[in-house]
C-alpha atoms as a PDB file:
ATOM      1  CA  UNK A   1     -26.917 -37.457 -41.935  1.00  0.00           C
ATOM      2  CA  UNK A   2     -30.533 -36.714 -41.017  1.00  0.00           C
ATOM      3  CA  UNK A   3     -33.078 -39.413 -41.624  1.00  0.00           C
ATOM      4  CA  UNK A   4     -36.868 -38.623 -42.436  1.00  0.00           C
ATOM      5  CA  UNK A   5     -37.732 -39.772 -38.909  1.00  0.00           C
ATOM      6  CA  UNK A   6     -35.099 -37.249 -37.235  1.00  0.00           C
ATOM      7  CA  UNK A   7     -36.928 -35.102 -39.300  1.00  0.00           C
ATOM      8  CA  UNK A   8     -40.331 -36.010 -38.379  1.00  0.00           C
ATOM      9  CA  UNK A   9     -39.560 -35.925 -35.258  1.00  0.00           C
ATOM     10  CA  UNK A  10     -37.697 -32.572 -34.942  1.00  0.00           C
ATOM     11  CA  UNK A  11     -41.034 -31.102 -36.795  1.00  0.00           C
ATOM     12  CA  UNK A  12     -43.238 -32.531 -34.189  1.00  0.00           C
ATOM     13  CA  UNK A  13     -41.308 -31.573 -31.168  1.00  0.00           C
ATOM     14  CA  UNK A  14     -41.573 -28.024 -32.834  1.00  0.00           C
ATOM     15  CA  UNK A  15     -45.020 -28.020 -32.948  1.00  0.00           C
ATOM     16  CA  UNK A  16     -45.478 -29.079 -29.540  1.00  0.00           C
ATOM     17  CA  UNK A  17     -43.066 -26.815 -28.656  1.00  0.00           C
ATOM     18  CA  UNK A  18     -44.877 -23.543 -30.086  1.00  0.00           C
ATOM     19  CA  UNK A  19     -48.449 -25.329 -28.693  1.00  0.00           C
ATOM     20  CA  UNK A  20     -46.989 -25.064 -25.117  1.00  0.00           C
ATOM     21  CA  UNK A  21     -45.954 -21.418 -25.846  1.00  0.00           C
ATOM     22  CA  UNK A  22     -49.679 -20.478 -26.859  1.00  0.00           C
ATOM     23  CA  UNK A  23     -51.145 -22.827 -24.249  1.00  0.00           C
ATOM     24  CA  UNK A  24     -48.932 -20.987 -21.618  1.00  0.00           C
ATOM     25  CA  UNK A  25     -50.294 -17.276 -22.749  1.00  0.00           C
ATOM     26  CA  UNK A  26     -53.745 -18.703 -22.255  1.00  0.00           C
ATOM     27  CA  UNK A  27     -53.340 -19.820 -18.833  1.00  0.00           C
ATOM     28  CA  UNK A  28     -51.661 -16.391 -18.580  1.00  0.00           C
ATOM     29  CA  UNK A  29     -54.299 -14.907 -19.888  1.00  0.00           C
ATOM     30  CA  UNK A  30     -56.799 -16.260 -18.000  1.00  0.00           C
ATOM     31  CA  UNK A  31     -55.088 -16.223 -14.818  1.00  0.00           C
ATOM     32  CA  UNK A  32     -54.333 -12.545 -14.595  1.00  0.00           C
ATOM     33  CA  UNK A  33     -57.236 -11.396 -16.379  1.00  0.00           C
ATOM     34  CA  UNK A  34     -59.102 -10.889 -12.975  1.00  0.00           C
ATOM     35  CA  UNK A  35     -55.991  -8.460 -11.737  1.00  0.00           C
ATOM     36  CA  UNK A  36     -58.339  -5.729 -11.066  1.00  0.00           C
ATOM     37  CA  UNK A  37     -59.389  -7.762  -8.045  1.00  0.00           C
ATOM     38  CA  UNK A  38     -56.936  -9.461  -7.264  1.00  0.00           C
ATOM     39  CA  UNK A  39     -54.981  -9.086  -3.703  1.00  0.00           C
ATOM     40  CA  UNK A  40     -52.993  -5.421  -3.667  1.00  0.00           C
ATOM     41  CA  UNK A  41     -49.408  -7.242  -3.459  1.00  0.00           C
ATOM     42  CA  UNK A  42     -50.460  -9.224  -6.807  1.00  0.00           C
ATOM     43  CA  UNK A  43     -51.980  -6.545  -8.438  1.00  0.00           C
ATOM     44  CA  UNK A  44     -49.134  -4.504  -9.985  1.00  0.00           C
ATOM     45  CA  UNK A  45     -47.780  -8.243 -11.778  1.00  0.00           C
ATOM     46  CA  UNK A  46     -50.703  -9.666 -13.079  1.00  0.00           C
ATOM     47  CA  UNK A  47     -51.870  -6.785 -14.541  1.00  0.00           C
ATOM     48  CA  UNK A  48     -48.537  -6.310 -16.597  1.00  0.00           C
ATOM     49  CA  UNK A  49     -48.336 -10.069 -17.492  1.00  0.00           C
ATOM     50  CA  UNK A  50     -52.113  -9.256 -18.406  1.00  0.00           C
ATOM     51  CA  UNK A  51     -51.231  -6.736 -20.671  1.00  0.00           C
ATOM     52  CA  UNK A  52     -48.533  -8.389 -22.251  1.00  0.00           C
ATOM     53  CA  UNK A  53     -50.203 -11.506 -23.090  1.00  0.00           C
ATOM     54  CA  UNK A  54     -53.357  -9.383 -24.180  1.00  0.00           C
ATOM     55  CA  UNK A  55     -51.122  -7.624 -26.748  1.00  0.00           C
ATOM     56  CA  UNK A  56     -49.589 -11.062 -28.024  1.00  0.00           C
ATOM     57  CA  UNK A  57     -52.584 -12.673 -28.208  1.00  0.00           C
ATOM     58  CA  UNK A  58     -55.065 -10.034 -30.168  1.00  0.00           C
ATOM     59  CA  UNK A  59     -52.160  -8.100 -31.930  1.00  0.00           C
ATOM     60  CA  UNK A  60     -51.997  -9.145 -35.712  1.00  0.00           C
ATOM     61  CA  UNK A  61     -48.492  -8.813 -35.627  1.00  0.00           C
ATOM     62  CA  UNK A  62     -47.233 -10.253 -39.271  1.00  0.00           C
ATOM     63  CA  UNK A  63     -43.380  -8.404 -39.115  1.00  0.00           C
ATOM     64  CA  UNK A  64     -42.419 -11.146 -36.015  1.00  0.00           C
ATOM     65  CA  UNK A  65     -41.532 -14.821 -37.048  1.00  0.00           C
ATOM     66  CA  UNK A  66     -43.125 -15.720 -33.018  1.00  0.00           C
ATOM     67  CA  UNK A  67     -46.219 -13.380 -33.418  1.00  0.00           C
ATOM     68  CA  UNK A  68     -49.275 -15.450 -32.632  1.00  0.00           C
ATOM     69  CA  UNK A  69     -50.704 -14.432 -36.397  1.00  0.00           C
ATOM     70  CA  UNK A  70     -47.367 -16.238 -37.958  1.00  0.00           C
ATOM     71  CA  UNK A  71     -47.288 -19.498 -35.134  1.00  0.00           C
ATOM     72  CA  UNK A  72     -51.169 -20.599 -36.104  1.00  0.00           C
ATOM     73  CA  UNK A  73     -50.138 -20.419 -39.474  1.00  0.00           C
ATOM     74  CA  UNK A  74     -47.023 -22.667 -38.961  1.00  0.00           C
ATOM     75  CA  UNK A  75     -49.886 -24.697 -36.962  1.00  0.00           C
ATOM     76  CA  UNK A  76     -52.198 -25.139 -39.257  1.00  0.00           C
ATOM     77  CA  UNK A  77     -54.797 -23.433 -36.852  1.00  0.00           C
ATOM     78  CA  UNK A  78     -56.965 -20.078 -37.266  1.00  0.00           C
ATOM     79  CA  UNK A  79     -55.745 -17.458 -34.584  1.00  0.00           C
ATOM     80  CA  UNK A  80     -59.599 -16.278 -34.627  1.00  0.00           C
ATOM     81  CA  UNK A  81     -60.072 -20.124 -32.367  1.00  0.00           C
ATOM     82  CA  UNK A  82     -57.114 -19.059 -30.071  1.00  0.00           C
ATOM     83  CA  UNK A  83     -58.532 -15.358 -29.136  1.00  0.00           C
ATOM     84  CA  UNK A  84     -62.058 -16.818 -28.783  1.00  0.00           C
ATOM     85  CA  UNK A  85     -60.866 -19.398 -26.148  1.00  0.00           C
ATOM     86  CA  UNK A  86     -59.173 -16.496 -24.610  1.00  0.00           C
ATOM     87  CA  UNK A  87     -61.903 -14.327 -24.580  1.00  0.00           C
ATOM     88  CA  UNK A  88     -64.862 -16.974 -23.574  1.00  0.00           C
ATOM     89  CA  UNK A  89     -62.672 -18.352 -20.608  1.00  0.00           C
ATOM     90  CA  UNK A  90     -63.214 -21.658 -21.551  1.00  0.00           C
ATOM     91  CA  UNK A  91     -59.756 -24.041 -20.780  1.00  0.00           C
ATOM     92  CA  UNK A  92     -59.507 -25.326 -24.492  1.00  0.00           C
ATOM     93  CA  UNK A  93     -55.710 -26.692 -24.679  1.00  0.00           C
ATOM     94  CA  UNK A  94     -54.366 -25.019 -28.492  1.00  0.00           C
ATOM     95  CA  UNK A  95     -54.176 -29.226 -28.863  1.00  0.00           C
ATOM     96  CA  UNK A  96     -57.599 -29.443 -28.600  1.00  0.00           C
ATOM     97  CA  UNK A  97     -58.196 -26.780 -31.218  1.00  0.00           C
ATOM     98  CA  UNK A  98     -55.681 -27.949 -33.678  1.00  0.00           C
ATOM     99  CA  UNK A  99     -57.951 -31.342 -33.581  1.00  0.00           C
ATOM    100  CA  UNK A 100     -60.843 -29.020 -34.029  1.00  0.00           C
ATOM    101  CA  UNK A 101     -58.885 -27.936 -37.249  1.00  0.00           C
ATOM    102  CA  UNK A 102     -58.391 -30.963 -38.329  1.00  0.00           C
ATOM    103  CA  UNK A 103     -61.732 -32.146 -38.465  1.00  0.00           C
END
């Protein structure tokens, strides 16, 4: 039998869970955004992790349950905070901004 606290708990390891996810596509992001360049060996990988992330990140994808659109929603956040932190460079954790959210 699940108590409220399993519960609680499950729902915050959850969230933390899908924070890491977006967390880990902005360090992507940021990391590889310079693949242009970067050194010739490197070049070829960043710029398709790039590209990836880039289309994760700014695609308003509704139709997938793990689209960034439907995990700020589930997070209580606005994805317009997560793109601008990706696009301004500056390392804001998605923890940070869900505090900014709750404010």
């Amino acid at each position: 039998m699940e108590t409220q606290a399993n519960i609680t708990h499950d729902a915050a390891s959850c969230r933390a869970l899908w924070a890491a996810v977006i967390n880990q596509a902005l360090h992507d992001y940021w990391r590889c955004r310079g693949w242009r360049t970067a050194n010739p060996k490197d070049r070829t990988s960043m710029q398709l992790t790039f590209n990836e992330v880039s289309r994760w990140l700014f695609k308003d994808d509704l139709e997938n349950e793990n689209s960034l659109i439907n995990l700020c929603d589930w997070l209580e956040i606005a994805p317009h905070h997560v793109r601008r932190a990706a696009r301004s460079g500056k390392r804001r954790t998605i923890t940070k901004l869900m505090a900014v959210e709750e404010e």
